[in-house]
N, C-alpha and C. Protein backbone atom coordinates (compact mmCIF):
# COMPACT_ATOMS: atom_id res chain seq x y z
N UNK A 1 129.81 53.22 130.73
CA UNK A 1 130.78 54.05 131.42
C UNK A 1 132.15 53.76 130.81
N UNK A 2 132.96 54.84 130.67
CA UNK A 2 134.21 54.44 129.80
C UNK A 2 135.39 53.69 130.99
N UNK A 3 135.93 53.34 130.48
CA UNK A 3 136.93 52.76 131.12
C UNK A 3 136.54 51.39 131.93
N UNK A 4 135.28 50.75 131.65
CA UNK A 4 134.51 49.92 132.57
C UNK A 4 134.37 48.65 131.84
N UNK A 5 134.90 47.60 132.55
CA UNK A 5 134.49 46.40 131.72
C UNK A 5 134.33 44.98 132.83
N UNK A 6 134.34 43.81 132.96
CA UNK A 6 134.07 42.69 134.08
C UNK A 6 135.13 43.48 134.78
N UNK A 7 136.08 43.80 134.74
CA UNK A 7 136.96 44.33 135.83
C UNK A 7 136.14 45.47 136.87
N UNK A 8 135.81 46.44 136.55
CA UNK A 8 135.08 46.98 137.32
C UNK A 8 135.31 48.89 137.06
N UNK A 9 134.93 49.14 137.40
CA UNK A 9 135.49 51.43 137.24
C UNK A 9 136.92 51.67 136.56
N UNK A 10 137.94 50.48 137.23
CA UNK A 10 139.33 50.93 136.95
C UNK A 10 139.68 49.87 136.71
N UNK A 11 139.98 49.67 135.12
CA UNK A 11 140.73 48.84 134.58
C UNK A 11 142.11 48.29 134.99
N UNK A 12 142.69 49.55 135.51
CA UNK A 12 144.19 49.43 135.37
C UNK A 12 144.34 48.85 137.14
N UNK A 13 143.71 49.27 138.03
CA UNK A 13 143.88 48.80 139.06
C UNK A 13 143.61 47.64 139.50
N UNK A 14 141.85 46.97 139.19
CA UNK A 14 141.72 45.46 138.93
C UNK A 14 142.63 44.85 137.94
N UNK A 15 143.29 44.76 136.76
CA UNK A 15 144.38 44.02 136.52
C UNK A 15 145.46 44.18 137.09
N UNK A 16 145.94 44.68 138.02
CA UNK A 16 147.06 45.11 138.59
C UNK A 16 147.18 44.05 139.86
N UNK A 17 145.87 44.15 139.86
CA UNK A 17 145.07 43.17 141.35
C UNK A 17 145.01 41.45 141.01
N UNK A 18 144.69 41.75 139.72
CA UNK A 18 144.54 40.15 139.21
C UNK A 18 146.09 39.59 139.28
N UNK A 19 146.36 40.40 138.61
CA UNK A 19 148.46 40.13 138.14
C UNK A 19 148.80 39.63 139.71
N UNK A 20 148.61 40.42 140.89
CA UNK A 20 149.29 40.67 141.95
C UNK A 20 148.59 38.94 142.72
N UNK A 21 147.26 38.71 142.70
CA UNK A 21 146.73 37.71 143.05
C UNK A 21 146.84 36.22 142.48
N UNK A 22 147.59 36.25 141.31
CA UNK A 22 148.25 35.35 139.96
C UNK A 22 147.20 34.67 139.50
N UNK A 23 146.26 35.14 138.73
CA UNK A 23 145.29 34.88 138.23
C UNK A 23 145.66 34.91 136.59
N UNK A 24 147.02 35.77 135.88
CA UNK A 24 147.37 35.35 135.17
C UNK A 24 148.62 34.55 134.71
N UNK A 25 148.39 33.38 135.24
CA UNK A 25 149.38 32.05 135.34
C UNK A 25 150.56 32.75 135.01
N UNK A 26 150.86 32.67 136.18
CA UNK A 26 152.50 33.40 137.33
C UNK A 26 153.10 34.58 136.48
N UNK A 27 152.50 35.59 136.10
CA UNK A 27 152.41 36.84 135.46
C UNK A 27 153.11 37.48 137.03
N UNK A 28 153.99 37.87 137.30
CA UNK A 28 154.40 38.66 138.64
C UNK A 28 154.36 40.10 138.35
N UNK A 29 154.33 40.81 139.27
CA UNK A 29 154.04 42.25 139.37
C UNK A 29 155.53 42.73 139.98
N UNK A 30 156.29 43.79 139.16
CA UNK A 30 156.99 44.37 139.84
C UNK A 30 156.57 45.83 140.07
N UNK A 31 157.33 46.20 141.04
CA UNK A 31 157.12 47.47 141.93
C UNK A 31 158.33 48.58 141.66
N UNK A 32 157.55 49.69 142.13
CA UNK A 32 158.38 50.55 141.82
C UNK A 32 157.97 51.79 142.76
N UNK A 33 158.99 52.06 143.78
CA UNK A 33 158.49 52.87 144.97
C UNK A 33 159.60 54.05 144.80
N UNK A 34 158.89 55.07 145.14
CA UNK A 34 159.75 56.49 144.80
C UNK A 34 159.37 57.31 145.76
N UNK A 35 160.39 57.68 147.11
CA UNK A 35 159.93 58.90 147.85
C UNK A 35 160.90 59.93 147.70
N UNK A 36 160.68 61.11 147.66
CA UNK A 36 161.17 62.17 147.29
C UNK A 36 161.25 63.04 148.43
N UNK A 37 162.78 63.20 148.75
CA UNK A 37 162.89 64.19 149.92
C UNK A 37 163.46 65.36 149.32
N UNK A 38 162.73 66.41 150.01
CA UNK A 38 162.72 67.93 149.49
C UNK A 38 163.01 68.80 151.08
N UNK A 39 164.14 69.05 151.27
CA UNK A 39 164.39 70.17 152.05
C UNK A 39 163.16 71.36 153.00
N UNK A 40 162.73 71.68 151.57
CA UNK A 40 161.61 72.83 151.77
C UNK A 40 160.83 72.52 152.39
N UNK A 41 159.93 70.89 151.75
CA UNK A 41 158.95 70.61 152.32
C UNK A 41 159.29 69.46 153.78
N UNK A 42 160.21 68.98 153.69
CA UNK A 42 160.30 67.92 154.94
C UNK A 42 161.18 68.60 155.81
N UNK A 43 161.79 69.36 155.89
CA UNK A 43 162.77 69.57 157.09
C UNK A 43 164.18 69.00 157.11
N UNK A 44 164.61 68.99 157.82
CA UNK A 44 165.84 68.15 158.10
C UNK A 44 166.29 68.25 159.72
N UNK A 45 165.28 67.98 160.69
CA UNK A 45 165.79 67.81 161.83
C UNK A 45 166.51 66.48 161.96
N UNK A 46 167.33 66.28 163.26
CA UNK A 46 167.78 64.98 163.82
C UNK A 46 167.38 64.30 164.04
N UNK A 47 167.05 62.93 163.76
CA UNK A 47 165.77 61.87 164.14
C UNK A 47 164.94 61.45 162.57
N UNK A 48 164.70 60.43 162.72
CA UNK A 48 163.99 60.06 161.17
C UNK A 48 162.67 60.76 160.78
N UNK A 49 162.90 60.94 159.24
CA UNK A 49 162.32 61.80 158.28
C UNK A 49 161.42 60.81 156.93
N UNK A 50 160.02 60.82 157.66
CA UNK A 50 159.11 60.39 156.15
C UNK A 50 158.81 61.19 155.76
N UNK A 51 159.20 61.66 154.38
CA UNK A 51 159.12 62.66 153.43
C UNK A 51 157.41 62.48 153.20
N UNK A 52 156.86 63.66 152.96
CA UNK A 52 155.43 64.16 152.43
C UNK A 52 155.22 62.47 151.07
N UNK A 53 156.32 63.27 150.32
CA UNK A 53 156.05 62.08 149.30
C UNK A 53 156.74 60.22 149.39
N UNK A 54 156.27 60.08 150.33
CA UNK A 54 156.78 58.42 150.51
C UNK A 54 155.95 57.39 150.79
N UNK A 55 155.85 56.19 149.67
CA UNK A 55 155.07 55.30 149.55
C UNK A 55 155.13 54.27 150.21
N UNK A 56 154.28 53.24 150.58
CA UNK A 56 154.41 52.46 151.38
C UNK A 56 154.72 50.76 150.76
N UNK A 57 155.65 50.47 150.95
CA UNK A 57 156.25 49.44 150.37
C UNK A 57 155.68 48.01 151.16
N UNK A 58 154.99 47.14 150.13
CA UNK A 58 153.91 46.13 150.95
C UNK A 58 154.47 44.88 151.41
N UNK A 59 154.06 44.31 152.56
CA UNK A 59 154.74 43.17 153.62
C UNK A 59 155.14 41.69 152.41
N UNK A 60 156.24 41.21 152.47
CA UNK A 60 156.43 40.36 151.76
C UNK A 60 157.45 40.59 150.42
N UNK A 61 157.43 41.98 150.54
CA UNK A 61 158.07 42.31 149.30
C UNK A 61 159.77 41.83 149.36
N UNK A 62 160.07 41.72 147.86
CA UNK A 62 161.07 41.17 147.78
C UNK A 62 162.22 42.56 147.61
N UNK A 63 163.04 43.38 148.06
CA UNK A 63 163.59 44.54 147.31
C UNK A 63 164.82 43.76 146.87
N UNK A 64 164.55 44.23 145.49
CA UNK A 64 165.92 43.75 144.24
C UNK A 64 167.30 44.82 144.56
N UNK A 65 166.79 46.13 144.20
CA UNK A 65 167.55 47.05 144.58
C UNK A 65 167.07 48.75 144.04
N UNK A 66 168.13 49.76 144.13
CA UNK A 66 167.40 51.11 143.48
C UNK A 66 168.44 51.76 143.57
N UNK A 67 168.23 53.22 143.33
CA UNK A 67 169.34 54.31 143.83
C UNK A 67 168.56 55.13 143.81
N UNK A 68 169.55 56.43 144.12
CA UNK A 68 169.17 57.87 144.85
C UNK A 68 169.63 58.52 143.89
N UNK A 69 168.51 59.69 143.32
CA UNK A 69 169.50 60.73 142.34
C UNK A 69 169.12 61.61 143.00
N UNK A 70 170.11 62.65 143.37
CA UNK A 70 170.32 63.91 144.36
C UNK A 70 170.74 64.65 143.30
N UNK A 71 169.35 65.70 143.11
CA UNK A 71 169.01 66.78 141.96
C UNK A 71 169.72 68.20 142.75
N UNK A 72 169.32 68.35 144.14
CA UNK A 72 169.74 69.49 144.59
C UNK A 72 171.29 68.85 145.92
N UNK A 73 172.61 68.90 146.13
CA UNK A 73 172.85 68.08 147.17
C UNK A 73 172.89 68.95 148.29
N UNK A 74 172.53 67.94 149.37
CA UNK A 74 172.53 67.76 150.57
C UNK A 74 173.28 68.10 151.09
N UNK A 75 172.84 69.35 152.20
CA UNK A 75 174.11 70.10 152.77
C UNK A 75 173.41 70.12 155.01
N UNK A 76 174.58 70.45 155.27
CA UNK A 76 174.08 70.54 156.71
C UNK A 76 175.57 71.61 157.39
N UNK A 77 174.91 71.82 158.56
CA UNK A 77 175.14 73.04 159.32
C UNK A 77 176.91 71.81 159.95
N UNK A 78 176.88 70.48 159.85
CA UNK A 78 178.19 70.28 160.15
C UNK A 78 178.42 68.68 159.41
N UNK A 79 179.23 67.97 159.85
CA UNK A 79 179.49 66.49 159.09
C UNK A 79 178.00 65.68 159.91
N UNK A 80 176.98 66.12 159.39
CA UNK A 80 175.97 64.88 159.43
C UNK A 80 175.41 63.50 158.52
N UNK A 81 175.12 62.88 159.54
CA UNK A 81 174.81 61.42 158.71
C UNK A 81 173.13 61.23 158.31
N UNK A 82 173.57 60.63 157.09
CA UNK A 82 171.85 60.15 156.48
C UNK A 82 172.54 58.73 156.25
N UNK A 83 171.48 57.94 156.67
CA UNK A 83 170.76 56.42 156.33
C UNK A 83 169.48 56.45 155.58
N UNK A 84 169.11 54.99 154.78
CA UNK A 84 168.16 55.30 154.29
C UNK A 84 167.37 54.02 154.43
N UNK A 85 166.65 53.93 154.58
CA UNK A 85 165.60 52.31 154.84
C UNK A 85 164.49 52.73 154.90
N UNK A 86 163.42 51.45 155.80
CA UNK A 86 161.95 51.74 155.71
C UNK A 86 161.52 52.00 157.58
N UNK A 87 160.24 52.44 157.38
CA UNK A 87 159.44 52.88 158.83
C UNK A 87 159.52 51.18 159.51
N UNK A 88 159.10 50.48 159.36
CA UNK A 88 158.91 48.81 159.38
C UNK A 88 158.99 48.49 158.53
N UNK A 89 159.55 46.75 158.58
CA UNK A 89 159.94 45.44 157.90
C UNK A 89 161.10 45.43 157.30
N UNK A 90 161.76 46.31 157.56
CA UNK A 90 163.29 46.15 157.43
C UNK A 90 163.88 47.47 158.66
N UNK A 91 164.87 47.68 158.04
CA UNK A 91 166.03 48.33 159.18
C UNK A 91 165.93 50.13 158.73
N UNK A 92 166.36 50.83 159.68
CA UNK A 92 166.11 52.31 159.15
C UNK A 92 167.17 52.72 157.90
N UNK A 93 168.39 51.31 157.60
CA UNK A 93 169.82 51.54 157.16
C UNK A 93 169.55 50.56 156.44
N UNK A 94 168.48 49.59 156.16
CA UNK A 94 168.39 48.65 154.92
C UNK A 94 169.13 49.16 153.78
N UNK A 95 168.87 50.03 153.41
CA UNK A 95 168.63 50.87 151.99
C UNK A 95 170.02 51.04 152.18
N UNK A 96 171.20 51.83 152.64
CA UNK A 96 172.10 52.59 152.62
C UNK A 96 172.36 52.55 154.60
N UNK A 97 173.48 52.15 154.65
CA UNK A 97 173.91 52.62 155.78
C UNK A 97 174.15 53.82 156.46
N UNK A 98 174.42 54.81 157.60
CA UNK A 98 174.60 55.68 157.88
C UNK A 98 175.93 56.47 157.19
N UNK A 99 175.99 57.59 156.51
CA UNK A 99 177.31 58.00 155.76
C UNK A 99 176.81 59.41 156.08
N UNK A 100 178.57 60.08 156.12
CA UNK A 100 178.68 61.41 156.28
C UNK A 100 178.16 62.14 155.06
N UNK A 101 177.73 63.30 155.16
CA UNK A 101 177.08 63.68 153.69
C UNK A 101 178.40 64.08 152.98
N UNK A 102 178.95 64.17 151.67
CA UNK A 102 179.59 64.34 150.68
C UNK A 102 179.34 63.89 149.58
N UNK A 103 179.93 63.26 148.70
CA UNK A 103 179.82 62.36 147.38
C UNK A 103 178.19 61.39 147.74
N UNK A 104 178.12 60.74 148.57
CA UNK A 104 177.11 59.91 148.58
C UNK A 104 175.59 60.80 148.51
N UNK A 105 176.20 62.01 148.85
CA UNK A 105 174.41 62.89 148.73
C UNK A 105 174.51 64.47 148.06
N UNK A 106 175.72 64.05 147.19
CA UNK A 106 175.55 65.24 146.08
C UNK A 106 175.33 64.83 145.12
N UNK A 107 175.07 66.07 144.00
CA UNK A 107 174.25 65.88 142.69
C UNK A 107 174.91 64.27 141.99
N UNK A 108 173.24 64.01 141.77
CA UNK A 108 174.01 62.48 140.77
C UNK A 108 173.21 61.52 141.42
N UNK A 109 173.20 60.23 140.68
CA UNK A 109 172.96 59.29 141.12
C UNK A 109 174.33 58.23 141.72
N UNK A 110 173.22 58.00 142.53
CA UNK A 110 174.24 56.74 143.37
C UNK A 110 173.41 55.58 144.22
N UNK A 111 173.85 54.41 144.33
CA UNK A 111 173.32 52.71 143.92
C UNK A 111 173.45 53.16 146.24
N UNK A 112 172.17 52.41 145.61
CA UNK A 112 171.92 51.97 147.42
C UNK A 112 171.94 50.16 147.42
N UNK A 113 172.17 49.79 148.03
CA UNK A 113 172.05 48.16 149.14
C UNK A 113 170.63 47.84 148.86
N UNK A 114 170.04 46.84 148.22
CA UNK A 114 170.74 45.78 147.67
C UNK A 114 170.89 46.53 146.07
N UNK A 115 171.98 45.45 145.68
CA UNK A 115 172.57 45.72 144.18
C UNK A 115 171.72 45.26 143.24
N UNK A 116 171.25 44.16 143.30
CA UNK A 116 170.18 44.00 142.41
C UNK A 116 171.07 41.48 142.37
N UNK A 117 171.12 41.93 143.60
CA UNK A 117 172.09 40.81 143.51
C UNK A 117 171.37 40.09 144.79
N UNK A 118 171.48 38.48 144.98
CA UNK A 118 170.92 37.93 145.82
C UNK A 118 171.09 37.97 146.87
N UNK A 119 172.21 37.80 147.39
CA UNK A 119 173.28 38.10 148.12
C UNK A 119 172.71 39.49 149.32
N UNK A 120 172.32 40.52 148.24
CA UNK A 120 172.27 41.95 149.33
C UNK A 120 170.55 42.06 149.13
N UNK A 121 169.79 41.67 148.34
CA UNK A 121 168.21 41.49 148.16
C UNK A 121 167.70 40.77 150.01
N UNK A 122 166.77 41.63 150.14
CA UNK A 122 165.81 41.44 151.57
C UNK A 122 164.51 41.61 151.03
N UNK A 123 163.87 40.92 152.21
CA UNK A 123 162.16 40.41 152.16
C UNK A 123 161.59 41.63 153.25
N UNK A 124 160.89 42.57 153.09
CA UNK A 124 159.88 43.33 154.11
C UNK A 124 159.05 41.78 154.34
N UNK A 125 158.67 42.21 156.19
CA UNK A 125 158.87 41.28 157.26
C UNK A 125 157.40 42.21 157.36
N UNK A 126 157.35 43.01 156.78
CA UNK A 126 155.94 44.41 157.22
C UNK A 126 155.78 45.28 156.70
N UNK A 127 154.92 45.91 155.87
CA UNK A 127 154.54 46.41 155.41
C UNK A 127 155.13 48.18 155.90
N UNK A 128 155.72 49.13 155.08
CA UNK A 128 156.46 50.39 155.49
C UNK A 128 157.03 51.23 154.86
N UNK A 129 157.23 52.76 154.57
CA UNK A 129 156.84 53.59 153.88
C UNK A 129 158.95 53.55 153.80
N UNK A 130 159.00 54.41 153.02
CA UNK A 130 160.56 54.72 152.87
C UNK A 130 160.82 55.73 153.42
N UNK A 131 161.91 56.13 154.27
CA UNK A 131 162.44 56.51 155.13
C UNK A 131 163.65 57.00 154.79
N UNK A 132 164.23 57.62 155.84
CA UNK A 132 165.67 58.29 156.45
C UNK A 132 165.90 58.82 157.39
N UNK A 133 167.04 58.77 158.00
CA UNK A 133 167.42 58.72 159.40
C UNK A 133 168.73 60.07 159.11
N UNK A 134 168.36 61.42 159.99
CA UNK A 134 169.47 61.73 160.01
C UNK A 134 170.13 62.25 161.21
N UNK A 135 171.56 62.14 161.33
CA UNK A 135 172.23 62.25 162.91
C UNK A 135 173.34 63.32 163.02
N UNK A 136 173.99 63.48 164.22
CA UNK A 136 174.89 64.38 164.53
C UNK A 136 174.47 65.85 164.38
N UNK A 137 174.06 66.56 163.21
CA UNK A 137 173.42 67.80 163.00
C UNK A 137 172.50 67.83 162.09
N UNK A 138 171.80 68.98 161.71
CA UNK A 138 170.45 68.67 161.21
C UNK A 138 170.90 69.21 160.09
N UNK A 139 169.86 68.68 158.58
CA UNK A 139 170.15 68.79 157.60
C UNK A 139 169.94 70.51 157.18
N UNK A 140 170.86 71.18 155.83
CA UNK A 140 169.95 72.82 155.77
C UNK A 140 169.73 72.97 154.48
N UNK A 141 169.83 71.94 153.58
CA UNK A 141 168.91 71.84 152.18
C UNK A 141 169.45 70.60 151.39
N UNK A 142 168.83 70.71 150.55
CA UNK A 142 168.66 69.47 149.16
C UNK A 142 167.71 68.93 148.90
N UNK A 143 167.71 68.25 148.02
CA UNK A 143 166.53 67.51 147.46
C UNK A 143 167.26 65.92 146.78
N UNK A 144 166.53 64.81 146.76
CA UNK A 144 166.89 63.49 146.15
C UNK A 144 165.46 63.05 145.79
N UNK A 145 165.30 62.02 145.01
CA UNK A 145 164.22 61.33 145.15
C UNK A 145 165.18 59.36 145.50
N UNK A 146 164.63 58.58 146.13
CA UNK A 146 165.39 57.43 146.03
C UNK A 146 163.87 56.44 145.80
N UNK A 147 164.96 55.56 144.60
CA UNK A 147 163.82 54.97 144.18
C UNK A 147 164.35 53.39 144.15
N UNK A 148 162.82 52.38 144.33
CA UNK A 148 163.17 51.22 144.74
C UNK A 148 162.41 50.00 143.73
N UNK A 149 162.49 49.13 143.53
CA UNK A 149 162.66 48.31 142.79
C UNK A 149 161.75 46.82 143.41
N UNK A 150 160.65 46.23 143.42
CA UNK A 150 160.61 45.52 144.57
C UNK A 150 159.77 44.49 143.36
N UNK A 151 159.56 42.82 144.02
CA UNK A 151 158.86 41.80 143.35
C UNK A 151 157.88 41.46 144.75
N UNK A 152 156.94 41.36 144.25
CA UNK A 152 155.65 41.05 145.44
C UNK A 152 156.39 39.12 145.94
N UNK A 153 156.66 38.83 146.95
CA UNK A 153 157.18 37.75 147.29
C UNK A 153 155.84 36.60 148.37
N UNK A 154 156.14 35.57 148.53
CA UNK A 154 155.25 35.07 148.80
C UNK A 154 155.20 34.70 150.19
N UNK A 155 153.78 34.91 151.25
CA UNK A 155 153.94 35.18 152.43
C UNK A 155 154.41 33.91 153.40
């Protein structure tokens, strides 16, 4: 069978597994989590929003840091706020605190919390998908993807 060897059907996933389990003397696995909020498909009511496409970021993890590139920006019916964090093991505002939409969620990239610095770096406490929180009025289009950066940390 192609792709088949002592690892098993999927090469790439049993070494991924080995790496992650340190079977190759302290070989660490970094992560790389990307949810993508799309207007069309998620909505933008008041109250937090797990986008269709959002991965689940695993308990223990270390987040280094990431940013948001906002391809289409983010508009709403008045001055509403987006935060950005996880469902569990951190805060709904880990990621980015609550901010009025303007510069922080138009076209472009822009650096979310933590920097990639020790200082603003947090440990998921639990296992939880990436998130956003939005308030005051409801969102009426854009698109971002925000992407995250993480080292599997030890429990």
């Amino acid at each position: 069978m192609a792709g088949s060897d002592q690892f098993g059907k999927s090469n790439y996933w049993a070494i991924l597994k080995s790496i992650r389990e340190g079977r190759f003397g302290g070989l660490g696995l970094i992560g790389h989590a990307k949810m993508t909020y799309d207007f069309v498909n998620d909505g933008g009511a008041i109250g937090l929003i797990v986008p269709k496409n959002s991965p689940i970021i695993p308990a223990n993890s270390i987040i280094l840091g990431g940013i948001t590139d906002v391809t289409t920006g983010v508009t709403s019916g008045g001055a509403a706020t987006i935060s950005l964090g996880t469902t569990a093991g951190s805060s709904a505002a880990s990621l980015k605190a609550a901010v009025i939409l303007g510069t922080e969620f138009a076209a472009g990239l822009r650096a979310v919390v933590p920097l990639f610095t020790a200082a603003t770096m947090f440990k998921m406490t639990a296992e939880g998908q990436l998130s956003m929180t939005v308030a005051a009025f409801a969102l009426t289009g854009g698109k971002f993807d925000l992407n995250v950066i993480y080292l599997i940390g030890n429990v």
